[in-house]
PDB file of N, CA and C in Angstrom:
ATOM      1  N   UNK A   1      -6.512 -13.952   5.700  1.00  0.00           N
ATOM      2  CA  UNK A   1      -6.973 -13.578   4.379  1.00  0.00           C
ATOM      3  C   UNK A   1      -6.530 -14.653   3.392  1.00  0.00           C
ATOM      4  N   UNK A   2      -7.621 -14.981   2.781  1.00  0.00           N
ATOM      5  CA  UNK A   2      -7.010 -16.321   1.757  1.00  0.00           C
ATOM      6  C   UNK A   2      -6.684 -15.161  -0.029  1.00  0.00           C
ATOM      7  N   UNK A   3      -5.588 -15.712  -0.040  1.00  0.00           N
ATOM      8  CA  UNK A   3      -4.741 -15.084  -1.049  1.00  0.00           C
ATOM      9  C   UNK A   3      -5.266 -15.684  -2.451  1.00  0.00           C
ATOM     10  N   UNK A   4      -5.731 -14.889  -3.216  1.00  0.00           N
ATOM     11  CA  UNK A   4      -6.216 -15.375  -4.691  1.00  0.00           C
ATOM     12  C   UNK A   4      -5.760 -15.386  -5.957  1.00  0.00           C
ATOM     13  N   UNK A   5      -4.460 -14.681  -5.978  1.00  0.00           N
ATOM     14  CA  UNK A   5      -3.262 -14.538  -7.033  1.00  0.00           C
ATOM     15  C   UNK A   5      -1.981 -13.988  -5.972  1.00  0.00           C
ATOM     16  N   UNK A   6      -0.865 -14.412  -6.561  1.00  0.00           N
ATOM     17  CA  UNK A   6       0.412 -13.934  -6.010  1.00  0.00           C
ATOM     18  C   UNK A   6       0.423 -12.426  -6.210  1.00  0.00           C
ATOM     19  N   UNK A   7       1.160 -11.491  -5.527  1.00  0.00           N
ATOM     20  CA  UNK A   7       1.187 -10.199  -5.166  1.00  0.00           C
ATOM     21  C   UNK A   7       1.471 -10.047  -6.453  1.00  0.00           C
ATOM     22  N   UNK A   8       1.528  -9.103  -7.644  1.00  0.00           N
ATOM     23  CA  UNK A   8       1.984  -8.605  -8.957  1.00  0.00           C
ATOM     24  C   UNK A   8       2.620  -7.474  -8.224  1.00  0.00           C
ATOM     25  N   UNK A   9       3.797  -7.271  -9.143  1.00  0.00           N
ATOM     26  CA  UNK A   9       4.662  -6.079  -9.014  1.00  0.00           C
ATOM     27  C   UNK A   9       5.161  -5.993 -10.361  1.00  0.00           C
ATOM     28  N   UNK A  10       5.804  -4.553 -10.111  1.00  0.00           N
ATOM     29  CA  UNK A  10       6.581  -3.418 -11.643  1.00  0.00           C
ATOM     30  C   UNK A  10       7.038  -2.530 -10.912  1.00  0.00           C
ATOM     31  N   UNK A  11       8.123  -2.378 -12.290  1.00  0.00           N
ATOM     32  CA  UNK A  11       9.229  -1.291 -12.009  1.00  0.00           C
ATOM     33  C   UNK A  11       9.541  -0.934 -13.752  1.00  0.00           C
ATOM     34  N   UNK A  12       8.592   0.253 -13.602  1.00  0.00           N
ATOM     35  CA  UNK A  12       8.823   1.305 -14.752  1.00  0.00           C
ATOM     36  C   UNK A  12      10.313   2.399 -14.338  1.00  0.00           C
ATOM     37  N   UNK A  13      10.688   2.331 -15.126  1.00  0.00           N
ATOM     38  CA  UNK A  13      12.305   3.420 -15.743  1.00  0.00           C
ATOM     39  C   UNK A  13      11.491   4.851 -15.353  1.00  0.00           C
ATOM     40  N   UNK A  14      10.352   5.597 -15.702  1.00  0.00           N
ATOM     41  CA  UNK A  14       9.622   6.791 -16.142  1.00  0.00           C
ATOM     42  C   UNK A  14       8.888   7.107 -14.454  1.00  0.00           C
ATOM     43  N   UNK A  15       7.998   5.817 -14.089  1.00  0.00           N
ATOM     44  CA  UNK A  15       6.883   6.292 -12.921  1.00  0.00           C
ATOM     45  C   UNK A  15       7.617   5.298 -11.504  1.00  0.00           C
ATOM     46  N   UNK A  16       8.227   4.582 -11.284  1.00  0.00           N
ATOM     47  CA  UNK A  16       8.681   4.055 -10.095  1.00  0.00           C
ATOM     48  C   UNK A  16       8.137   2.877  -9.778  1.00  0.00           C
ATOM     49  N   UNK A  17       7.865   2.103  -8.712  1.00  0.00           N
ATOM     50  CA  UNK A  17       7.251   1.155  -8.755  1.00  0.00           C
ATOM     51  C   UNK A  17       5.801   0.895  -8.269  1.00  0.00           C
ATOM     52  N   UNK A  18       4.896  -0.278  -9.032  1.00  0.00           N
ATOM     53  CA  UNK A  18       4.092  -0.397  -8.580  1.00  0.00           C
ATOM     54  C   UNK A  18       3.640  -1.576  -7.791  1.00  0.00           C
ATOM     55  N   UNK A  19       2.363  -1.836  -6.759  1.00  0.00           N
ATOM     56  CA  UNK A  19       2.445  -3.451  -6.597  1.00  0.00           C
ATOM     57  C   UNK A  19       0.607  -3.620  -6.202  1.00  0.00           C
ATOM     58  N   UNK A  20       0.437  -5.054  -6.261  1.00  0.00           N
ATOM     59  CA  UNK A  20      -1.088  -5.021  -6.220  1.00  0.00           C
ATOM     60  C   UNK A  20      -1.013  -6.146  -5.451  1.00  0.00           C
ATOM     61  N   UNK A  21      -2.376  -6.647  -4.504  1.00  0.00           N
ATOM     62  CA  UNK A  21      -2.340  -8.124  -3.805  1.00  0.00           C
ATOM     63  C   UNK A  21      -3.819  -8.435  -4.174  1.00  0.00           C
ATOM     64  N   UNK A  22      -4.449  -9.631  -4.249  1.00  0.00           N
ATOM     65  CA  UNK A  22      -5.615  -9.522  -4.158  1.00  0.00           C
ATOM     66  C   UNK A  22      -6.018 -11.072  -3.692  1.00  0.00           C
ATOM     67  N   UNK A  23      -6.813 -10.768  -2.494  1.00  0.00           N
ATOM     68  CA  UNK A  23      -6.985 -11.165  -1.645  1.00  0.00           C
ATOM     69  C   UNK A  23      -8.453 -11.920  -1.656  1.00  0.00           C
ATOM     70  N   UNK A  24      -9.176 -12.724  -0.871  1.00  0.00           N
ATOM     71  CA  UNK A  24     -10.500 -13.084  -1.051  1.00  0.00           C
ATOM     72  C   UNK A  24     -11.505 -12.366  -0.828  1.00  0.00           C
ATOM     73  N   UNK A  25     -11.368 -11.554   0.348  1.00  0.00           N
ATOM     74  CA  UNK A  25     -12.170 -10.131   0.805  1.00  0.00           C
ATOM     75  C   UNK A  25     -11.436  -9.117   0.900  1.00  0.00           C
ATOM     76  N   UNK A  26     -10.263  -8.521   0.419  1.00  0.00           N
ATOM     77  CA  UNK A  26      -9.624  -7.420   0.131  1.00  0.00           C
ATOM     78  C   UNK A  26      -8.520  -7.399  -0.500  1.00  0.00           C
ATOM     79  N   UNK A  27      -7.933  -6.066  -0.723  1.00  0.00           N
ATOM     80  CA  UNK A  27      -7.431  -6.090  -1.700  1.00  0.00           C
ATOM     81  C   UNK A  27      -5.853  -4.737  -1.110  1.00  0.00           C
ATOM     82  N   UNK A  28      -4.661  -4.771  -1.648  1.00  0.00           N
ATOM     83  CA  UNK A  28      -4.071  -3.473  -1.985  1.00  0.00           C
ATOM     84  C   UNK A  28      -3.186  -3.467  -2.820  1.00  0.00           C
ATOM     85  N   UNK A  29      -2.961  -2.076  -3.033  1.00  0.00           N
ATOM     86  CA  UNK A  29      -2.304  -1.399  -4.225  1.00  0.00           C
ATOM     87  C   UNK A  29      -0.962  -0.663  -3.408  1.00  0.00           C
ATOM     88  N   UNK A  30       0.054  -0.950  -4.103  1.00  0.00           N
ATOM     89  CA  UNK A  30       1.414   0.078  -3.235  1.00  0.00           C
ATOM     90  C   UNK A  30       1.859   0.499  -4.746  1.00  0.00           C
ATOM     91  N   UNK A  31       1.889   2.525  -4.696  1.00  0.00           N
ATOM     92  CA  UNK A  31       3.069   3.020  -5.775  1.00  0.00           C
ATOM     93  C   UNK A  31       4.220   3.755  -4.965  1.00  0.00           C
ATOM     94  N   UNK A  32       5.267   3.577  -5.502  1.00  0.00           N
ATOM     95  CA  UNK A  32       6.107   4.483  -4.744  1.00  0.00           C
ATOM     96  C   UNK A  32       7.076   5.390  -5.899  1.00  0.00           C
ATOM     97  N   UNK A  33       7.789   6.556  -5.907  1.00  0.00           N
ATOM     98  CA  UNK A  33       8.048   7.444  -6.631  1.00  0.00           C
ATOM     99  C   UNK A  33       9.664   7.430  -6.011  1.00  0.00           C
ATOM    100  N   UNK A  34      10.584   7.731  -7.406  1.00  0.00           N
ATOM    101  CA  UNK A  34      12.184   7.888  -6.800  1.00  0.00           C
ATOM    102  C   UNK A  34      12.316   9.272  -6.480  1.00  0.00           C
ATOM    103  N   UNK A  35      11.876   9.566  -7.964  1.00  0.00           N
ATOM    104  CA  UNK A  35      11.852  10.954  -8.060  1.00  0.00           C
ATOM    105  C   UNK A  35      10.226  11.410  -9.047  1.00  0.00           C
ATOM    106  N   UNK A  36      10.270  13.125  -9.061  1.00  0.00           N
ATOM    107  CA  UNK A  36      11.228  14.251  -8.410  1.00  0.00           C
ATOM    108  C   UNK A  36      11.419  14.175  -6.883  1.00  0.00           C
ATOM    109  N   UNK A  37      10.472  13.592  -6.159  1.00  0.00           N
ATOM    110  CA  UNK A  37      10.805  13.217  -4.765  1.00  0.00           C
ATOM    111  C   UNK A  37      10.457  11.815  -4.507  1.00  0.00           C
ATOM    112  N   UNK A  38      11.183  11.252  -3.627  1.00  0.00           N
ATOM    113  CA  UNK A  38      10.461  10.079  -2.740  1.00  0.00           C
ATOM    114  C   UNK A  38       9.072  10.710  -1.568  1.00  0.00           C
ATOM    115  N   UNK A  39       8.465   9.238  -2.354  1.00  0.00           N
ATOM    116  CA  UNK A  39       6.889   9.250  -2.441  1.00  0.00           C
ATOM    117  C   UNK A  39       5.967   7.968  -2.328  1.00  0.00           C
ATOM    118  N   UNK A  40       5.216   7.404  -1.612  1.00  0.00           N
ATOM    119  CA  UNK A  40       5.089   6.331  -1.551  1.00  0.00           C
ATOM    120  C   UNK A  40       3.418   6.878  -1.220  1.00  0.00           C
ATOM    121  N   UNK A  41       2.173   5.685  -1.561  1.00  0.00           N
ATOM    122  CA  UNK A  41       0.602   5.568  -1.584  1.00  0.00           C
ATOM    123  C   UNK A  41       0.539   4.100  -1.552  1.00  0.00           C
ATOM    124  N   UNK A  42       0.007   3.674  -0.205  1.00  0.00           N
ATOM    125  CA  UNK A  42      -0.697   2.774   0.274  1.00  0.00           C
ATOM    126  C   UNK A  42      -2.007   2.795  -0.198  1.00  0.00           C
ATOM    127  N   UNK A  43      -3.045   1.655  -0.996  1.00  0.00           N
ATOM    128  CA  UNK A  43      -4.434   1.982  -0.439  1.00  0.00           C
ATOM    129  C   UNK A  43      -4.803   0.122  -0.138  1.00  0.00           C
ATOM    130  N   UNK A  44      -5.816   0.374   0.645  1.00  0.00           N
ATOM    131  CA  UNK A  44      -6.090  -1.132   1.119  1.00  0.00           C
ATOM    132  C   UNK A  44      -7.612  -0.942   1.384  1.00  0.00           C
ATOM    133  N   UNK A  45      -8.120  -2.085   0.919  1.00  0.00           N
ATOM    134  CA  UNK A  45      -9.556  -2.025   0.803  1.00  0.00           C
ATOM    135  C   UNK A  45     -10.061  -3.827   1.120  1.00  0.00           C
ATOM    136  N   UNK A  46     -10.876  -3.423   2.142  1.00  0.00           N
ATOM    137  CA  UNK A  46     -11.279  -4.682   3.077  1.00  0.00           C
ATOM    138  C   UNK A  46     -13.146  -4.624   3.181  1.00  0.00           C
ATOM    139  N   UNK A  47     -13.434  -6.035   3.309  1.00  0.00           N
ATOM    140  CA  UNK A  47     -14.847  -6.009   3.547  1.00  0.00           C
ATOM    141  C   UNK A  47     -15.035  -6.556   5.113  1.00  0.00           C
ATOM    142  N   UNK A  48     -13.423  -7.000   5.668  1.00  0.00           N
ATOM    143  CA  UNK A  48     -13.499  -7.341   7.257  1.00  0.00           C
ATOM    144  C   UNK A  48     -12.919  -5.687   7.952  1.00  0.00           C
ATOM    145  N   UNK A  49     -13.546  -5.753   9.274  1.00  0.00           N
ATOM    146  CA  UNK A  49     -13.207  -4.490  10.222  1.00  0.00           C
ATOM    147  C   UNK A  49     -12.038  -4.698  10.224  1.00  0.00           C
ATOM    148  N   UNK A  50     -11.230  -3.558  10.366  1.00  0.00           N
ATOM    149  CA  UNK A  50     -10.056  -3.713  11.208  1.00  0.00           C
ATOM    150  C   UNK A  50      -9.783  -2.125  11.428  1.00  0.00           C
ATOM    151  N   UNK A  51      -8.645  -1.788  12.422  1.00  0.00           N
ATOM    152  CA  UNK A  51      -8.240  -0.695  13.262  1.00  0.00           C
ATOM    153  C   UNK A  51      -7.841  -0.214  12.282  1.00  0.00           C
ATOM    154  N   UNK A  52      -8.260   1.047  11.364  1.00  0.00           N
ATOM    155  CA  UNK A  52      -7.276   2.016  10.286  1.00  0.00           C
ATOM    156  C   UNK A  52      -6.063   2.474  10.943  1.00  0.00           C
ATOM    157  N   UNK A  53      -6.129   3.084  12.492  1.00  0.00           N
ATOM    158  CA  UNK A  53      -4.849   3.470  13.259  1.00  0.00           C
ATOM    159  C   UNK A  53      -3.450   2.399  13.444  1.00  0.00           C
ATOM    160  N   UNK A  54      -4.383   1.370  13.522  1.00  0.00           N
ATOM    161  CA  UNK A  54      -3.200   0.017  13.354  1.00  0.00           C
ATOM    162  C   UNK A  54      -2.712  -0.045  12.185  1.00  0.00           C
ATOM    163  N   UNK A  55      -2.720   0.353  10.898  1.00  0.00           N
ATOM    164  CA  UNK A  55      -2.341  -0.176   9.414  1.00  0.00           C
ATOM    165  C   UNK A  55      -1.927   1.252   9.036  1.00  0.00           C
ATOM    166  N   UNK A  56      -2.010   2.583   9.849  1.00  0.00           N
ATOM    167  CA  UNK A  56      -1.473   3.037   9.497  1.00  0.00           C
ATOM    168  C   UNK A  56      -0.106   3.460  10.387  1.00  0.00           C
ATOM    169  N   UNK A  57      -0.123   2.997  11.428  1.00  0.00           N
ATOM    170  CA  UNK A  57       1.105   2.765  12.246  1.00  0.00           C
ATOM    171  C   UNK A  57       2.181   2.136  11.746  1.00  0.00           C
ATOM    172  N   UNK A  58       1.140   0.896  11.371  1.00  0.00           N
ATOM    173  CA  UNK A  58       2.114  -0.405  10.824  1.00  0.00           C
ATOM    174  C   UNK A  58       3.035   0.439   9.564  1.00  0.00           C
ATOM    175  N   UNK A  59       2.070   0.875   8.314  1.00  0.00           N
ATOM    176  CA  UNK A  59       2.603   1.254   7.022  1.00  0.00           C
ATOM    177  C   UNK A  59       3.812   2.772   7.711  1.00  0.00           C
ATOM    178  N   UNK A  60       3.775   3.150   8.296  1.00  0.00           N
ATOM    179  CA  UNK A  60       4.752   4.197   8.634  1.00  0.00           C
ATOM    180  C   UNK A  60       5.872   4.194   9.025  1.00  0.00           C
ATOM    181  N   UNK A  61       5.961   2.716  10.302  1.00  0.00           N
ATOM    182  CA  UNK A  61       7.455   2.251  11.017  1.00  0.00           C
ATOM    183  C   UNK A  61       7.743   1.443   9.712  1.00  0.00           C
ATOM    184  N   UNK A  62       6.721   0.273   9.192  1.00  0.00           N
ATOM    185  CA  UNK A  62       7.685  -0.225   7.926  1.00  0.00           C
ATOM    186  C   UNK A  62       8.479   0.336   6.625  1.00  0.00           C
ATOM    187  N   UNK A  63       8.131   1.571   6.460  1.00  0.00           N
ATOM    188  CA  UNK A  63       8.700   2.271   5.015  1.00  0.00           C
ATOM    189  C   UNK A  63       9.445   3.485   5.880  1.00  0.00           C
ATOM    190  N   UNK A  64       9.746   3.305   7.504  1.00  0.00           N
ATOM    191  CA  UNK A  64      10.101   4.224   7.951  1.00  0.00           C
ATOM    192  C   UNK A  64       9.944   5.883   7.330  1.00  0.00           C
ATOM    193  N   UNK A  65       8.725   5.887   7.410  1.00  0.00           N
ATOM    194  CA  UNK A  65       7.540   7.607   7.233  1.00  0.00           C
ATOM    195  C   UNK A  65       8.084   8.391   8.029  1.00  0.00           C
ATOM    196  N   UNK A  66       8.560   9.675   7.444  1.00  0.00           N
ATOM    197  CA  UNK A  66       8.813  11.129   8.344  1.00  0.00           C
ATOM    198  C   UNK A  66       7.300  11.395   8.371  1.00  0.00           C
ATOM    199  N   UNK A  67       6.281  10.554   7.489  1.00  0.00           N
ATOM    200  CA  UNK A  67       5.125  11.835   7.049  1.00  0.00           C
ATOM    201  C   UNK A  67       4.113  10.962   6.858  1.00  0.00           C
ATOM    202  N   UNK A  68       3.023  10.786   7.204  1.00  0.00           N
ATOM    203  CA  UNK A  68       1.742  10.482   6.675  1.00  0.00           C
ATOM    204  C   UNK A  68       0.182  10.952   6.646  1.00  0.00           C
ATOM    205  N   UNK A  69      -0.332  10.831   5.812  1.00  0.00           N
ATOM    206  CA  UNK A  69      -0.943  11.638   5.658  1.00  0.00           C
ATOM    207  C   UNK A  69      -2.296  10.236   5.064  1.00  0.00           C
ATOM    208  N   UNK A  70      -3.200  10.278   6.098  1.00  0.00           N
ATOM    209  CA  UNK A  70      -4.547   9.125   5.522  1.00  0.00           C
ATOM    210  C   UNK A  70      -5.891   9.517   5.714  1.00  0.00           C
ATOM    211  N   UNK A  71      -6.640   8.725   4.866  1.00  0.00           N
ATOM    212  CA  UNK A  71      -7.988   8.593   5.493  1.00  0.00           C
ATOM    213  C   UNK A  71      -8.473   7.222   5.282  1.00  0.00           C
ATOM    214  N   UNK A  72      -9.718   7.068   6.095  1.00  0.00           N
ATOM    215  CA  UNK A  72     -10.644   6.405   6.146  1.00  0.00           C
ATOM    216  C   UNK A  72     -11.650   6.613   5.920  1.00  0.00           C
ATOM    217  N   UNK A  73     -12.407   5.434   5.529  1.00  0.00           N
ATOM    218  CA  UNK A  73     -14.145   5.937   4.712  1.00  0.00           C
ATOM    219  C   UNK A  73     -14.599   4.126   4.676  1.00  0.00           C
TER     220      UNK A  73
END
């Protein structure tokens, strides 16, 4: 994936953090929450195929997930 701006990230005091990548043919967004609970939303949006079961494997052992919960479309 040829990279078209450096990843942007934030860290609001109020909502937790956010982060964005954007890419030549896709793109994602990561928020994650401290509180009232820890909380984390992946979304990733591609115009190349790839395995949704693979990226969501991947995103689960990396943020070490008790829980996930996805779709595809």
């Amino acid at each position: 994936m040829t990279l078209l701006i450096d990843p942007v990230t934030h860290r609001s005091d109020r909502f937790g953090w956010a982060g964005w990548v954007h890419w030549e043919t896709s793109g994602a967004h990561f928020y994650a929450w401290e509180t009232p609970l820890v909380f984390f939303s992946v979304d990733i949006y591609t115009c190349l195929a790839f395995e949704p079961s693979t990226a969501v494997s991947f995103t689960k052992s990396y943020f070490d997930a008790t829980h996930i919960t996805s779709r595809a479309f």
